[in-house]
C-alpha atoms as a PDB file:
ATOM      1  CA  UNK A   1     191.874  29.802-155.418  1.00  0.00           C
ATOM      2  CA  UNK A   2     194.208  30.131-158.640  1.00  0.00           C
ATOM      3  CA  UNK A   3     191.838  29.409-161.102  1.00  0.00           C
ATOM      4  CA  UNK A   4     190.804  32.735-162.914  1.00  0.00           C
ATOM      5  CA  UNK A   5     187.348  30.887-164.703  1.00  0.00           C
ATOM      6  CA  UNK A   6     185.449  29.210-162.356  1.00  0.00           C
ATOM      7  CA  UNK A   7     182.501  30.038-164.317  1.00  0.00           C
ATOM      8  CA  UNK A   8     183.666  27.265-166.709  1.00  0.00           C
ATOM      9  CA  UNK A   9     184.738  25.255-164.274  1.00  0.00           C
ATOM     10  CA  UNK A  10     180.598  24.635-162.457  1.00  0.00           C
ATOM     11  CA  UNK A  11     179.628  24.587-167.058  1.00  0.00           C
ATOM     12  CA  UNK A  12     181.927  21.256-166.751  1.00  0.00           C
ATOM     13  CA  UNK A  13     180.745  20.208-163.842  1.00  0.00           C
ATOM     14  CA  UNK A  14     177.456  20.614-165.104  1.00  0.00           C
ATOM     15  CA  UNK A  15     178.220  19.036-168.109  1.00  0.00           C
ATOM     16  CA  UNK A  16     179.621  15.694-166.748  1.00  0.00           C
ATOM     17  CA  UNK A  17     182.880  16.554-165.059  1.00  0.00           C
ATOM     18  CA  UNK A  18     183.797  15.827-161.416  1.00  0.00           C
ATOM     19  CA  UNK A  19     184.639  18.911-159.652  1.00  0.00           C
ATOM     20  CA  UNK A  20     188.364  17.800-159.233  1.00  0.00           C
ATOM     21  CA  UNK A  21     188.289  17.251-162.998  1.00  0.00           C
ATOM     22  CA  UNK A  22     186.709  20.798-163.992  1.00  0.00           C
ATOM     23  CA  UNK A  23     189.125  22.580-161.832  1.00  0.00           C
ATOM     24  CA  UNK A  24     192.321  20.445-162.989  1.00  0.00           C
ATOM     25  CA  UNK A  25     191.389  20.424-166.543  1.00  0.00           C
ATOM     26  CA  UNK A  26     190.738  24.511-166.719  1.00  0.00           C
ATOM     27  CA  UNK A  27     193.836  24.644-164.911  1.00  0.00           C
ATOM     28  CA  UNK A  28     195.755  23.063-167.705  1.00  0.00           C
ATOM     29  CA  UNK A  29     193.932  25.308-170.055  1.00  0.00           C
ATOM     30  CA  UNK A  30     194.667  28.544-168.196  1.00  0.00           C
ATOM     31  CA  UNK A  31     198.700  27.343-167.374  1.00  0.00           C
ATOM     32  CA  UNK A  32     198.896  26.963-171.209  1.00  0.00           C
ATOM     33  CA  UNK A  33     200.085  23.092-170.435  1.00  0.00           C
ATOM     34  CA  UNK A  34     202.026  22.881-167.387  1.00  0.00           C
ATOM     35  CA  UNK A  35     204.009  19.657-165.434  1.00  0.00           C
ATOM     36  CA  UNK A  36     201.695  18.080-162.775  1.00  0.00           C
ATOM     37  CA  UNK A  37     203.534  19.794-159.439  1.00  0.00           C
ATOM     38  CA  UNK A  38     202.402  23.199-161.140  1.00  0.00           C
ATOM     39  CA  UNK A  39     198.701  22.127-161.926  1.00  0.00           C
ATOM     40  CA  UNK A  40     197.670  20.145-158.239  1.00  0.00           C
ATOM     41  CA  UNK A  41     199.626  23.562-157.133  1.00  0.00           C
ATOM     42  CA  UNK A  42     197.478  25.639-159.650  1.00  0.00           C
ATOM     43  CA  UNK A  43     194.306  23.888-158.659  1.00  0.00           C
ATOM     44  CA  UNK A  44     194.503  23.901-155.153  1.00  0.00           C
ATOM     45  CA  UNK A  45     194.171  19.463-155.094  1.00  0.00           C
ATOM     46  CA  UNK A  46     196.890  17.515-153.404  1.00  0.00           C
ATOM     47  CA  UNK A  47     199.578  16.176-156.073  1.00  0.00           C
ATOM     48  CA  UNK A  48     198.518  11.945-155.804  1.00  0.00           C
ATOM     49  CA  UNK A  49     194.941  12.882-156.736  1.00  0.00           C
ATOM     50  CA  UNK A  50     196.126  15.283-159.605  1.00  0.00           C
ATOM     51  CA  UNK A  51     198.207  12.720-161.205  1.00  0.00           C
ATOM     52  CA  UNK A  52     195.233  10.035-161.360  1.00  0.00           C
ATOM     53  CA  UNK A  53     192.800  13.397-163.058  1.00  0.00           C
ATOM     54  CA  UNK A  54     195.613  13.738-165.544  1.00  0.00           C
ATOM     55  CA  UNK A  55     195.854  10.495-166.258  1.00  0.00           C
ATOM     56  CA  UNK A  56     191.905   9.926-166.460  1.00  0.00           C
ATOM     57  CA  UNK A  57     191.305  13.173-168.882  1.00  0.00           C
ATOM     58  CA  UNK A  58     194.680  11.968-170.461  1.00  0.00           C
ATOM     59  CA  UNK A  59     192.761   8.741-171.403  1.00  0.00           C
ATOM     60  CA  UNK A  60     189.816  10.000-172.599  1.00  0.00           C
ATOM     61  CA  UNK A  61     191.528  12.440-175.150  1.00  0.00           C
ATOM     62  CA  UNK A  62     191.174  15.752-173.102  1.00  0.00           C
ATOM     63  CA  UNK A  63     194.729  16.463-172.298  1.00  0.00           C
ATOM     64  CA  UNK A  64     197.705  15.384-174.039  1.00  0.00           C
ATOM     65  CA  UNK A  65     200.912  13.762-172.351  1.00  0.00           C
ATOM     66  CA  UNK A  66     204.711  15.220-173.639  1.00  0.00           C
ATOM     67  CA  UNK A  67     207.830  14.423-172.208  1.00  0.00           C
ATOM     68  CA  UNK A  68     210.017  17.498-171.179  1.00  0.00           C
ATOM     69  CA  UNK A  69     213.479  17.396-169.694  1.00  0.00           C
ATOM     70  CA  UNK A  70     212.355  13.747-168.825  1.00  0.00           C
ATOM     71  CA  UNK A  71     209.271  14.681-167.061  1.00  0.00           C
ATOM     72  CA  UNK A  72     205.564  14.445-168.509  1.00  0.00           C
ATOM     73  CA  UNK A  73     204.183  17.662-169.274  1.00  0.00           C
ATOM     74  CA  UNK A  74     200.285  18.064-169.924  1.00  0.00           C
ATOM     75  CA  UNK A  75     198.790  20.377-172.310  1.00  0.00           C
ATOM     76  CA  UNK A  76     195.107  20.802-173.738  1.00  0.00           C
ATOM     77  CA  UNK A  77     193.880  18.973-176.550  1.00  0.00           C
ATOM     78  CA  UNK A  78     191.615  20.707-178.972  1.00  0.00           C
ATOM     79  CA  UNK A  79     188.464  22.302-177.538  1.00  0.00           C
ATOM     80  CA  UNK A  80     185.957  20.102-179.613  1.00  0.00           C
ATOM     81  CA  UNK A  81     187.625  16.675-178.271  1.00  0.00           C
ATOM     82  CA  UNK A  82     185.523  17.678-175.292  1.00  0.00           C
ATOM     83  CA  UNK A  83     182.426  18.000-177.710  1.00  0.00           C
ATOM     84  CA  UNK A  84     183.664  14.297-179.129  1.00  0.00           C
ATOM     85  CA  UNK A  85     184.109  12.703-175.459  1.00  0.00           C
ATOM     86  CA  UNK A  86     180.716  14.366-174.278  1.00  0.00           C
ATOM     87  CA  UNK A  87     178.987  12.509-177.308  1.00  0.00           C
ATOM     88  CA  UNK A  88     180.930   9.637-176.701  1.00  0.00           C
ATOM     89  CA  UNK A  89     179.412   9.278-173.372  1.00  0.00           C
ATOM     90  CA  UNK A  90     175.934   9.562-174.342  1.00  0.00           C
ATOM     91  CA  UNK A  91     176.384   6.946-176.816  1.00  0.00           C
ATOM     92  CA  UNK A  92     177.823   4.751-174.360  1.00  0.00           C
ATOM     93  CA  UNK A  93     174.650   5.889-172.126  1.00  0.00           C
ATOM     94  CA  UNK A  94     172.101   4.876-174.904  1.00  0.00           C
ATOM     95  CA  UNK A  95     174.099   1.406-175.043  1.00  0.00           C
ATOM     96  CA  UNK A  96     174.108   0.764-171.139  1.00  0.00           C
ATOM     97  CA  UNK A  97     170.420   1.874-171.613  1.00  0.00           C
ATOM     98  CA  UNK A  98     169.184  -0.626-174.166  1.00  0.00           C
ATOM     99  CA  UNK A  99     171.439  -3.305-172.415  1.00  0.00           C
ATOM    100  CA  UNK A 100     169.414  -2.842-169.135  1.00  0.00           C
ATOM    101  CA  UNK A 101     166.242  -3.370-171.290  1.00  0.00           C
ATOM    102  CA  UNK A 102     166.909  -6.126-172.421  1.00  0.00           C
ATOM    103  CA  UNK A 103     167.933  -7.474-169.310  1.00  0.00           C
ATOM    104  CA  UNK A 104     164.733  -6.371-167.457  1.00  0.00           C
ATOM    105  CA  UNK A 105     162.623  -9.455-167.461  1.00  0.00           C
ATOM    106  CA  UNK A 106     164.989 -11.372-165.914  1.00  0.00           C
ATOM    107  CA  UNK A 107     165.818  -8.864-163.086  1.00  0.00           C
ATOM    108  CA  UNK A 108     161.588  -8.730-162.622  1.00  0.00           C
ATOM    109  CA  UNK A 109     161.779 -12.502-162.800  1.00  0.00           C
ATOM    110  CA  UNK A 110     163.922 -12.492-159.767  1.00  0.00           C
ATOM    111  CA  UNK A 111     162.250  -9.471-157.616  1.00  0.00           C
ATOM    112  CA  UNK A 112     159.007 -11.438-158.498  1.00  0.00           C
ATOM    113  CA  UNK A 113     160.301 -14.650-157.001  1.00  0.00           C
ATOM    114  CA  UNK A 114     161.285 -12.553-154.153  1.00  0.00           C
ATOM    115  CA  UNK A 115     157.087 -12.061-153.002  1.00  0.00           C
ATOM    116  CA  UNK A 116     157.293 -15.942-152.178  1.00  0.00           C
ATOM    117  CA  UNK A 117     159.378 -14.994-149.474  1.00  0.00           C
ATOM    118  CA  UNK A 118     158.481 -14.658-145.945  1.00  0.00           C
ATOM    119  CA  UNK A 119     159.555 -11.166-145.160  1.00  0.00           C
ATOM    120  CA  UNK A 120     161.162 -10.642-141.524  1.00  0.00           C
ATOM    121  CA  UNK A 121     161.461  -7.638-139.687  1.00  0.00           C
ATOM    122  CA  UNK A 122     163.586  -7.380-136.030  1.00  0.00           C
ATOM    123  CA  UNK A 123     163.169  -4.864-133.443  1.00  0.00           C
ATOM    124  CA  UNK A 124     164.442  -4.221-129.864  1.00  0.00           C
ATOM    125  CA  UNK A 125     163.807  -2.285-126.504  1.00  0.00           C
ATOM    126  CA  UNK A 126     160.349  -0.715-125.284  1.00  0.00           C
ATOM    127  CA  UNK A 127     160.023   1.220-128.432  1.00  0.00           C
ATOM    128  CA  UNK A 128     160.684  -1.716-130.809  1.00  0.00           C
ATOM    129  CA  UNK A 129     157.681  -3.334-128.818  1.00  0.00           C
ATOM    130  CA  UNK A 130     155.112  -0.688-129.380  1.00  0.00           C
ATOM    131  CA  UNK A 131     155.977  -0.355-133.247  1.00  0.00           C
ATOM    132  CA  UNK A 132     155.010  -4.535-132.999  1.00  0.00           C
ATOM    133  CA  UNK A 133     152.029  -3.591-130.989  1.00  0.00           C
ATOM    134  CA  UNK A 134     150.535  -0.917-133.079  1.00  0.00           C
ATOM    135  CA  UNK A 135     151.154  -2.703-136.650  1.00  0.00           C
ATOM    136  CA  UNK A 136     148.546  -4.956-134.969  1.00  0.00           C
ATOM    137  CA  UNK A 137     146.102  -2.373-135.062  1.00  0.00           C
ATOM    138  CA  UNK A 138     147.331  -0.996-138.309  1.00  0.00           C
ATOM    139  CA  UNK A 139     144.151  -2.023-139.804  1.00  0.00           C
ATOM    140  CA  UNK A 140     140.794  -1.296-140.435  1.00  0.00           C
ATOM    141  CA  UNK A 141     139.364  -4.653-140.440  1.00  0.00           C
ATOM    142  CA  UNK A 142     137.911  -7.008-138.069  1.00  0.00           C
ATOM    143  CA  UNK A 143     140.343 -10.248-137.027  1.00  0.00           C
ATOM    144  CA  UNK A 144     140.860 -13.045-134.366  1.00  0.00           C
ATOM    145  CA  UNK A 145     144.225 -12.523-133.013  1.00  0.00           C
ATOM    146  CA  UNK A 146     145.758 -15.589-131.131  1.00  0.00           C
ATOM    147  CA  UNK A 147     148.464 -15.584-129.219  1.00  0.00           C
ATOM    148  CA  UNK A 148     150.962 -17.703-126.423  1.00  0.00           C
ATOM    149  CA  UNK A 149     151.213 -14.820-123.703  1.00  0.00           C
ATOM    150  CA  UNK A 150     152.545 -14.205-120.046  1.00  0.00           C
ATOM    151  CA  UNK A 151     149.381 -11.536-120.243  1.00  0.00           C
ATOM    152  CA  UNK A 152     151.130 -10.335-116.793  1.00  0.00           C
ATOM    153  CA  UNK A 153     154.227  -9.921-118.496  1.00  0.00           C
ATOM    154  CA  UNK A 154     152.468  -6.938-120.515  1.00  0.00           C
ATOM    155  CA  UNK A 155     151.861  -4.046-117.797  1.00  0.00           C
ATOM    156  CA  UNK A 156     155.521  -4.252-116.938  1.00  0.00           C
ATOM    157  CA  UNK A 157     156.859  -3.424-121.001  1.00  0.00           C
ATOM    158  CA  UNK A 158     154.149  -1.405-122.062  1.00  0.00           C
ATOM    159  CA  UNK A 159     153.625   2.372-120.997  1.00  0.00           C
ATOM    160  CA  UNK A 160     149.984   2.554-118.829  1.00  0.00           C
ATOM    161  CA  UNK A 161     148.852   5.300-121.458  1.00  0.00           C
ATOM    162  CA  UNK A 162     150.364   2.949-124.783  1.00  0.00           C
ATOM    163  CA  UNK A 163     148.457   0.142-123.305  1.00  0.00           C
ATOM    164  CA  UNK A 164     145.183   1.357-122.701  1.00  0.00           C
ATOM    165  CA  UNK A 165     145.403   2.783-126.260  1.00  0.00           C
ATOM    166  CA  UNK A 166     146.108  -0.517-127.727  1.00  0.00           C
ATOM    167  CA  UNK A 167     143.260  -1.925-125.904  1.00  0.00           C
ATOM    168  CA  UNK A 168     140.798   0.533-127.041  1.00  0.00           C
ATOM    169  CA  UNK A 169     141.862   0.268-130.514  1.00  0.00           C
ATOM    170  CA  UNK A 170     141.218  -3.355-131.157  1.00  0.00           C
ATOM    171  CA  UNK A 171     137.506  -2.412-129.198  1.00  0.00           C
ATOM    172  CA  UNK A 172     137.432   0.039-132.381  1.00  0.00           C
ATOM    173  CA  UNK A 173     138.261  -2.061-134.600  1.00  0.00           C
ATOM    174  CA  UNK A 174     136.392  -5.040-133.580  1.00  0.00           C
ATOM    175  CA  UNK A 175     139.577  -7.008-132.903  1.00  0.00           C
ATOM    176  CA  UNK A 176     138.824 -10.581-130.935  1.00  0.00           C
ATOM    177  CA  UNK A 177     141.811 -12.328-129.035  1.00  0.00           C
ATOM    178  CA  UNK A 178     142.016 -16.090-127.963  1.00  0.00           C
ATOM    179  CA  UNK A 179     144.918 -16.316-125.653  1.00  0.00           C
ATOM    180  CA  UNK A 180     146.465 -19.651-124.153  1.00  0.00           C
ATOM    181  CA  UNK A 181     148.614 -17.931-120.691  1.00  0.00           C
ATOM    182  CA  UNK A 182     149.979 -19.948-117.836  1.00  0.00           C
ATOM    183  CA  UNK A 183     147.779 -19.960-114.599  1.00  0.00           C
ATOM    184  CA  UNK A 184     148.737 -17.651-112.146  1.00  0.00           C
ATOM    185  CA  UNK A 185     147.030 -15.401-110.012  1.00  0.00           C
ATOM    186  CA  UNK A 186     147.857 -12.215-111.713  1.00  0.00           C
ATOM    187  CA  UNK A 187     147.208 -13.684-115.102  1.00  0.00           C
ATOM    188  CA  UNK A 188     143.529 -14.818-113.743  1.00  0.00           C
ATOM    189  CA  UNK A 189     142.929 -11.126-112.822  1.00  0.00           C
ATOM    190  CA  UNK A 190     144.111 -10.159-116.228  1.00  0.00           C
ATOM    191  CA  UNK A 191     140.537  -9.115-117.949  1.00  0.00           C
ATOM    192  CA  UNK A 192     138.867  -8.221-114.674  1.00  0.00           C
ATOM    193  CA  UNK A 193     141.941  -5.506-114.718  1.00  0.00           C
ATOM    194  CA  UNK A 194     142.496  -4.528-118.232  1.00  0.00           C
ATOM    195  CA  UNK A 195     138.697  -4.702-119.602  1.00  0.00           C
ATOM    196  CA  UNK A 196     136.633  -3.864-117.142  1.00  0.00           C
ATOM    197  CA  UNK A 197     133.841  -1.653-119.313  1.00  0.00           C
ATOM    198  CA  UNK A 198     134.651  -3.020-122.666  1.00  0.00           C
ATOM    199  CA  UNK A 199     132.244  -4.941-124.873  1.00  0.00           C
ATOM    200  CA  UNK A 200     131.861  -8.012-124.266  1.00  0.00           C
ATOM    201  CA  UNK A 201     133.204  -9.384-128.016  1.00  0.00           C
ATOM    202  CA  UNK A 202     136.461  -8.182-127.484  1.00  0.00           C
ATOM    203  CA  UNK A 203     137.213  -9.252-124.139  1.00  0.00           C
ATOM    204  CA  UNK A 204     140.113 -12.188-124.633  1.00  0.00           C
ATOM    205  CA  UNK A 205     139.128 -15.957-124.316  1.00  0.00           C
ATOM    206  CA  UNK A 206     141.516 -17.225-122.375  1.00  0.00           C
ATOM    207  CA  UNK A 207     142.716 -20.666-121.320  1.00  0.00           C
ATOM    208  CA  UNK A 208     145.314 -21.701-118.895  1.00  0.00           C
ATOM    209  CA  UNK A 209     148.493 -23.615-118.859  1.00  0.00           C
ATOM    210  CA  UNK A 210     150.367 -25.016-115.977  1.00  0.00           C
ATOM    211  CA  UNK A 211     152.575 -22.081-114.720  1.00  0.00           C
ATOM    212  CA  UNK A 212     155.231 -24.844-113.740  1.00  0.00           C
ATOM    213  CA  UNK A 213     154.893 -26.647-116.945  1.00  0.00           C
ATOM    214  CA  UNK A 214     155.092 -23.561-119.310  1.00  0.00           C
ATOM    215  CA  UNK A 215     156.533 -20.812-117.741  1.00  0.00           C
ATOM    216  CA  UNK A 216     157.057 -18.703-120.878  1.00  0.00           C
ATOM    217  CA  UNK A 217     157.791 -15.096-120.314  1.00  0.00           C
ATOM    218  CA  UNK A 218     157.498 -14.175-124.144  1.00  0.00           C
ATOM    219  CA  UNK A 219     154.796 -14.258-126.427  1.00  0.00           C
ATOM    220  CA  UNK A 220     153.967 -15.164-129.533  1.00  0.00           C
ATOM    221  CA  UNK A 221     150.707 -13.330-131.834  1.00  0.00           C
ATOM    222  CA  UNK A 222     148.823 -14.637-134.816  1.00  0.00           C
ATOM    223  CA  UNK A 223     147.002 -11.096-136.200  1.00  0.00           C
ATOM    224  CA  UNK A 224     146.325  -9.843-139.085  1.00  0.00           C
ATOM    225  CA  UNK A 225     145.692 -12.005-142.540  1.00  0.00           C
ATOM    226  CA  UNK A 226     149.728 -13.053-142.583  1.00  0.00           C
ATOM    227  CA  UNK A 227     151.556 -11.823-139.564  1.00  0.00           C
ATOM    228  CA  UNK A 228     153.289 -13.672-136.720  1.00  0.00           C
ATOM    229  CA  UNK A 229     154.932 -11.761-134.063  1.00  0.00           C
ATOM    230  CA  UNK A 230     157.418 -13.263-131.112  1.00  0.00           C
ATOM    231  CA  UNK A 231     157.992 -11.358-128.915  1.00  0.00           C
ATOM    232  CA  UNK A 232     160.653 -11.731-125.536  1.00  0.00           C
ATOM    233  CA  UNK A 233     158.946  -9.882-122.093  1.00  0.00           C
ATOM    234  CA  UNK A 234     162.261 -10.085-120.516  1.00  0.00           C
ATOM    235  CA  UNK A 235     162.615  -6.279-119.812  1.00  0.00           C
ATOM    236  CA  UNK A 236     166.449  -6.677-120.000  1.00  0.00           C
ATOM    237  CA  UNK A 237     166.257  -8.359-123.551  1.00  0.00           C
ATOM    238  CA  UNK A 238     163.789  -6.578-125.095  1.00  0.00           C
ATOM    239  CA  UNK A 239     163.647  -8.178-128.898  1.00  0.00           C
ATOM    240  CA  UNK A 240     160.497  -8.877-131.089  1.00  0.00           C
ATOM    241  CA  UNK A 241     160.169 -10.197-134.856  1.00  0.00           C
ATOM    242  CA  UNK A 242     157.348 -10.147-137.177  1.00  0.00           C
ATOM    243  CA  UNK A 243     157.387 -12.356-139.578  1.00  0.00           C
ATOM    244  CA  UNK A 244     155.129 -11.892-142.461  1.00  0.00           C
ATOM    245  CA  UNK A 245     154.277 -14.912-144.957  1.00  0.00           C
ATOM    246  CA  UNK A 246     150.786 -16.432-145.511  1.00  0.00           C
ATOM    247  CA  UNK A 247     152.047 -20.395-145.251  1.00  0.00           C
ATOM    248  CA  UNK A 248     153.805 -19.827-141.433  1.00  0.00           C
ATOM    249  CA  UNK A 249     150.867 -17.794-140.650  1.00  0.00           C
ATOM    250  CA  UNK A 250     148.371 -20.342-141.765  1.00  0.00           C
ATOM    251  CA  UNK A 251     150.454 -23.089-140.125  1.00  0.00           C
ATOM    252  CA  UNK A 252     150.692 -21.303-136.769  1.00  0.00           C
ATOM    253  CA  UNK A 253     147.000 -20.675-136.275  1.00  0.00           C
ATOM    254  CA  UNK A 254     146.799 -24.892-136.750  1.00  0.00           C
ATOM    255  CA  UNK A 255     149.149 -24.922-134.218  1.00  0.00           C
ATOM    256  CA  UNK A 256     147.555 -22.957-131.887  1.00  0.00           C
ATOM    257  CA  UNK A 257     144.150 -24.724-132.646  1.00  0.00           C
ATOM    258  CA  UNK A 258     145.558 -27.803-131.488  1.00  0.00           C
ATOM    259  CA  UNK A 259     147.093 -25.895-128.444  1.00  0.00           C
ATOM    260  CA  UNK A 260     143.252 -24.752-128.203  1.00  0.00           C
ATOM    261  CA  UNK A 261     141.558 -28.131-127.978  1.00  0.00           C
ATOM    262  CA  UNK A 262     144.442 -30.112-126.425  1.00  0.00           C
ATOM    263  CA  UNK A 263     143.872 -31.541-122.581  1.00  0.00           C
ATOM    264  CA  UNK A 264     146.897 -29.361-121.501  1.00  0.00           C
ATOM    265  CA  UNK A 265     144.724 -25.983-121.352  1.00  0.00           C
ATOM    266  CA  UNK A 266     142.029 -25.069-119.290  1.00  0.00           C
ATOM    267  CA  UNK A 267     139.175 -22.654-118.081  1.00  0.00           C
END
């Protein structure tokens, strides 16, 4: 590099200059005033990019413009212009700064009105399912979780070891599960196989639908105090979303009560 100070070029820099604007303005100080070619040259910064520097620090009062042999030539203005811009900026600083307070409540307004929201999260393939799966469990306190499930569905997303861990989580936790699956004869093996040994309170409750009535291969979960997940099982489509609002949440659990104690489920 050209430039013989770099030390004051990184003080500008630290002072509020760009880099390309440090190095092209102590080039024009070191030159003695040169014509652009000689400073993007001097500086080591293609000759479009110098031209737009010049014309920035030119604008601010930094550099001066003067026409040579019908060419602009750039010189430095006097050292404490940089002192004047510098002061200039903080002023316009302390301006944009009491402008934002005063604008304040009305930007909280608005991220306020944004909790009334339901907020949505998506998520895909085997690993998307398990981050749905444990924010189930991401709790310390006892629930019902409901759910629409192909429960046989489950053992073919789900690592063995991911599984069992979920399972013995919501045992922890004290997590109880109504289910509503269709009636197949893997689904009616479903608790014999997957909680054989656990207590007895959080063993699912499960009704049945008619497989060839409602052969859903997703599932949808009610868990937490305002969390709905839906979930597709097809292994080649992998997607889930939780949806997190109190009034879906509320609604869905009336849904599923009605599901519950309708004459389309049974024992």
């Amino acid at each position: 590099m050209q430039i013989k100070n770099y030390s004051l070029v990184e003080k500008l820099i630290k002072s509020g200059f760009t880099d390309k604007e440090a190095k092209i303005y102590v080039s024009v100080l070191e030159l003695g005033g040169a014509y652009p070619s000689k400073v993007a040259e001097y500086a080591e910064i293609n000759r479009s990019t110098t031209y737009h520097v010049l014309t920035t620090l030119s604008i601010r009062g930094l550099v001066s413009e003067i026409e040579k042999k019908s060419k602009i030539f750039y010189q430095i203005e006097k050292p404490d212009k940089v002192i004047r811009y510098t002061e200039g900026r903080i002023r316009r600083a302390e301006e944009e700064s009491d402008q934002m307070k005063s604008i304040l409540p009305d930007i909280e307004g608005l991220f306020g009105a944004l909790g009334t929201r339901p907020k949505v999260a998506y998520y895909e393939n085997t690993e998307g399912m398990m981050a749905i799966y444990e924010d189930m469990i991401a709790t310390d306190k006892k629930y019902e979780m409901l759910a629409w499930s192909n429960a046989s569905e489950l053992e073919k997303v789900f690592p063995t070891k991911f599984f069992e861990n979920f399972r013995r989580s919501k045992e922890k936790i004290g997590i109880t599960t109504k289910g509503i699956i269709p009636d197949t004869e893997e689904n009616r093996e479903y608790n014999a196989k997957f909680f054989s040994g656990y207590k007895k309170e959080v063993v699912p409750e499960i009704k049945y639908v008619k497989k060839e009535k409602f052969p859903f291969k997703g599932e949808i979960t009610i868990y937490g105090e305002n969390k709905i997940a839906i979930i597709n099982l097809n292994k080649e489509f992998l997607t889930g979303t939780i949806i997190e609002d109190e009034t879906i949440h509320n609604m869905m659990k009336m849904i599923f009560d009605l599901s519950w104690n309708s004459g389309l489920v049974r024992e």
